[in-house]
Protein backbone atom coordinates (compact mmCIF):
# COMPACT_ATOMS: atom_id res chain seq x y z
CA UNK A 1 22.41 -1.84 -47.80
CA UNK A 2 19.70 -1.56 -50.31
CA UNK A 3 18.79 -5.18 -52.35
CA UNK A 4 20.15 -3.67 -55.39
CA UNK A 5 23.77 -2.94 -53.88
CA UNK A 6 23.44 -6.34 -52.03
CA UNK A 7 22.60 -8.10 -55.59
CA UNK A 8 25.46 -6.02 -57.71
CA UNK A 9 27.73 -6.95 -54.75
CA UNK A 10 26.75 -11.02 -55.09
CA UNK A 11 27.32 -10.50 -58.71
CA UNK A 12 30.65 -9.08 -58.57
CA UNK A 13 31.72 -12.00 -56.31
CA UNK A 14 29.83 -14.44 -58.77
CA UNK A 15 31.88 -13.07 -61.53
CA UNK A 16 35.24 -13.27 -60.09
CA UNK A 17 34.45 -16.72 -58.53
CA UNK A 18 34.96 -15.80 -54.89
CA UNK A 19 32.45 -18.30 -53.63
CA UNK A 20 34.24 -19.00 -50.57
CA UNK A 21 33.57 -15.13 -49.58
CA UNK A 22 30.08 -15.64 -50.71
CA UNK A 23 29.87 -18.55 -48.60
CA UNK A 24 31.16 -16.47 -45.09
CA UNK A 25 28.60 -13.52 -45.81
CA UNK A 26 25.20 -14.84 -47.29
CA UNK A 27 23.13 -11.39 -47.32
CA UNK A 28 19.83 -11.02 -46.45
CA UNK A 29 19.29 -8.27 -47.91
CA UNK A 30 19.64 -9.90 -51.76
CA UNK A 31 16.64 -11.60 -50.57
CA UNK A 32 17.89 -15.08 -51.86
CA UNK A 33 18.93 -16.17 -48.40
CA UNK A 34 16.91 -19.56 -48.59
CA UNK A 35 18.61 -20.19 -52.53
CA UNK A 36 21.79 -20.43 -50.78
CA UNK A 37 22.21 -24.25 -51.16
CA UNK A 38 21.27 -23.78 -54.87
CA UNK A 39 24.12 -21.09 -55.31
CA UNK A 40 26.15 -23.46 -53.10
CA UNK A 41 25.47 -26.20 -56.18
CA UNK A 42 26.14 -23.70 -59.28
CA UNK A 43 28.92 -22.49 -58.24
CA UNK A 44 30.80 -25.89 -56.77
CA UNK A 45 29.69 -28.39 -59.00
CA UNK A 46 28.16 -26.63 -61.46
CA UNK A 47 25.13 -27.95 -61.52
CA UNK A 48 22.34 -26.85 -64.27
CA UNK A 49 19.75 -28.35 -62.09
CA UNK A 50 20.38 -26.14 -59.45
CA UNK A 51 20.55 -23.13 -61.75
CA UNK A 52 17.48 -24.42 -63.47
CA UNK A 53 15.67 -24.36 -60.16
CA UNK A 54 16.60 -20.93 -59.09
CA UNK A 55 15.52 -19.50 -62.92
CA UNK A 56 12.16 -21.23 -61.77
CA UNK A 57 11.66 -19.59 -58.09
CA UNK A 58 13.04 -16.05 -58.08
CA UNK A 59 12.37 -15.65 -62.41
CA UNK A 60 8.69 -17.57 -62.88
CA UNK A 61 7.93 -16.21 -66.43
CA UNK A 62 11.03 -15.97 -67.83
CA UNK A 63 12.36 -18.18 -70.42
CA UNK A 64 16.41 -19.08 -70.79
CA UNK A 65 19.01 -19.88 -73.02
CA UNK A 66 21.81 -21.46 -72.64
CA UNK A 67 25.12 -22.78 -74.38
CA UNK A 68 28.19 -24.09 -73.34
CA UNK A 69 29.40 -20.52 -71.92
CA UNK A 70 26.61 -17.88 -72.31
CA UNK A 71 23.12 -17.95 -70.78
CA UNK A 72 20.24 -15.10 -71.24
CA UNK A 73 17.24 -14.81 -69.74
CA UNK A 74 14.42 -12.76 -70.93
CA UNK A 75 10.55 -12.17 -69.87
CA UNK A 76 8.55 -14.21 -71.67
CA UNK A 77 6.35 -11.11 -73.28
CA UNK A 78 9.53 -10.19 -75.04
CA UNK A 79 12.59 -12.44 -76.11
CA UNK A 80 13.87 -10.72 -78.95
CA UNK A 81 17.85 -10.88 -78.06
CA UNK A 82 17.87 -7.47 -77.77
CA UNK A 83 15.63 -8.05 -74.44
CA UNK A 84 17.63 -10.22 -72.45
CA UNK A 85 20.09 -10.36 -69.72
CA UNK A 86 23.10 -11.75 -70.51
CA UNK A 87 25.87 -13.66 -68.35
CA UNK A 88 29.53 -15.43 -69.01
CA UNK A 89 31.16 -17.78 -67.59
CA UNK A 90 33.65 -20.84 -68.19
CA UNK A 91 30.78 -23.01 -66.48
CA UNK A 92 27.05 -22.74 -68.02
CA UNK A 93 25.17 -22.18 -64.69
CA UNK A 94 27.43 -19.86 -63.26
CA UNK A 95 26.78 -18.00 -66.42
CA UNK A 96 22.85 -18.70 -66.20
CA UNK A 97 23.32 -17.34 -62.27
CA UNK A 98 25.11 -14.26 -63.54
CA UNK A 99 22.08 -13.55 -66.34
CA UNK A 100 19.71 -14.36 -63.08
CA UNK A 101 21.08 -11.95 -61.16
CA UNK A 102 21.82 -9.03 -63.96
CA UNK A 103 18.40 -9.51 -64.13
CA UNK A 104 16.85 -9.76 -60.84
CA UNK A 105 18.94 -6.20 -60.41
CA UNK A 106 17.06 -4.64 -63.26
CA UNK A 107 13.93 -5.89 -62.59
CA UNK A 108 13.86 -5.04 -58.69
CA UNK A 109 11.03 -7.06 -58.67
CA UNK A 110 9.26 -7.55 -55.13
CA UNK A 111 8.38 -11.56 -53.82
CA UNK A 112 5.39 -12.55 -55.87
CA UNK A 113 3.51 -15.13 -54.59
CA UNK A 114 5.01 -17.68 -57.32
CA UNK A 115 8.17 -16.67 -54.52
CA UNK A 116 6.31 -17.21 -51.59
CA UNK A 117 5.11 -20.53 -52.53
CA UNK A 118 8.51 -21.90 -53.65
CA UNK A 119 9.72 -20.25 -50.37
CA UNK A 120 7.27 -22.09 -48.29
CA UNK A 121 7.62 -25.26 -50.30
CA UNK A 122 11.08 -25.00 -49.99
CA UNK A 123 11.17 -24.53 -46.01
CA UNK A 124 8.32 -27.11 -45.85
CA UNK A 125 10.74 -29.19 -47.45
CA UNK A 126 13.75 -28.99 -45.26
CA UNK A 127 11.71 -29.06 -42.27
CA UNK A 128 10.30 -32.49 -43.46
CA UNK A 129 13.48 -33.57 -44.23
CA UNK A 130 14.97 -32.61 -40.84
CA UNK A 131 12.42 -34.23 -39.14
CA UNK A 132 12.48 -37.69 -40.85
CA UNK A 133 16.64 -37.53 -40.43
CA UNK A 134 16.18 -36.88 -36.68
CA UNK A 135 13.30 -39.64 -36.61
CA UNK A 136 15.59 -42.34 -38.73
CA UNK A 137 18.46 -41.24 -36.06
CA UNK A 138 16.23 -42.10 -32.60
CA UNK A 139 15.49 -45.40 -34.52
CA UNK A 140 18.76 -46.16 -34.98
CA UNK A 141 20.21 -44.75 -31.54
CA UNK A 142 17.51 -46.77 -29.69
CA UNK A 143 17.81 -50.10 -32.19
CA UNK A 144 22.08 -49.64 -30.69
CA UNK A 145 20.55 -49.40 -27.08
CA UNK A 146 18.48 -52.19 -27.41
CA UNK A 147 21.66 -54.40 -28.43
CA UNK A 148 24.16 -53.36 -25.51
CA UNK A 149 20.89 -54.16 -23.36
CA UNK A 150 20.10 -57.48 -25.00
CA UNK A 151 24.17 -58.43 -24.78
C-alpha cells in the first residue's frame, strides 16, 4: 500500500470516528507510526496539545487555525484561505488531525530532518522514560525485599 492510500485510509477512519479500528491496525506505511500515542490523545480525549504537537513534527512550517469545529492548516509562504487544508469535526483536534492529514496527503512530503529530529527526540524520550520506570521499579522491588528480610 502506497503512503498516500495508507493516509486517505487513516483519514476515512478519522472521519467516521472508528478509532478503535485505528487502534487494531496502526500502518506503517502512513509513516506516523511513532505519533500513535498523539492520535491515541486527539481522538480519546481530545486533546489540542496532542494535536498541537503533531502540527509541530510531521507539518514544521505550517501555521493553523482553529475554532470550536473547523481547523486549517496552510504553509506558511501562503495562507490566504484559499491555500489551506481544511478539516471538521464535533471536537477541534480531531478536526485539526483531519486538516493534518488532508494535508500531509497533498503534500506527500518525504521525512525532513525537522522529522527526524522530533523522531529521535521522541524515541530518545520514551527510551529515557522506560528506563527510569524500570530503575524506580528495582528500587522499589528490592526496598520490599529488604523488609521481608529485615522482618
Amino acid at each position: 500500500m502506497r503512503r498516500k492510500d495508507a493516509l486517505q485510509e487513516l483519514l476515512a477512519k478519522v472521519d467516521a470516528d472508528r478509532w478503535s479500528t485505528i487502534r487494531d491496525e496502526p500502518s506503517a506505511e502512513t509513516g506516523l507510526l511513532i505519533y500513535w500515542e498523539q492520535f491515541d490523545l486527539i481522538m480519546s480525549e481530545g486533546s489540542l496539545d496532542a494535536a498541537l504537537a503533531l502540527h509541530n513534527a510531521v507539518l514544521p512550517g505550517f501555521l493553523w487555525k482553529l475554532d470550536c469545529s473547523n481547523a486549517t492548516v496552510y504553509p506558511l509562504k501562503a495562507p490566504d484561505t484559499g491555500s489551506g487544508f481544511y478539516g471538521m469535526s464535533d471536537s477541534p483536534a480531531r478536526a485539526w488531525l483531519c486538516a493534518i492529514l488532508k494535508a500531509l496527503i497533498a503534500l506527500q512530503h518525504p521525512m525532513t530532518n525537522v522529522e527526524r529530529n522530533a523522531l529521535a527526540g521522541a524515541l530518545t524520550a520514551i527510551v529515557k522514560r522506560n528506563a527510569l520506570a524500570h530503575a524506580e521499579w528495582m528500587v522499589d522491588y528490592r526496598r520490599d525485599l529488604q523488609m521481608e528480610d529485615d522482618r
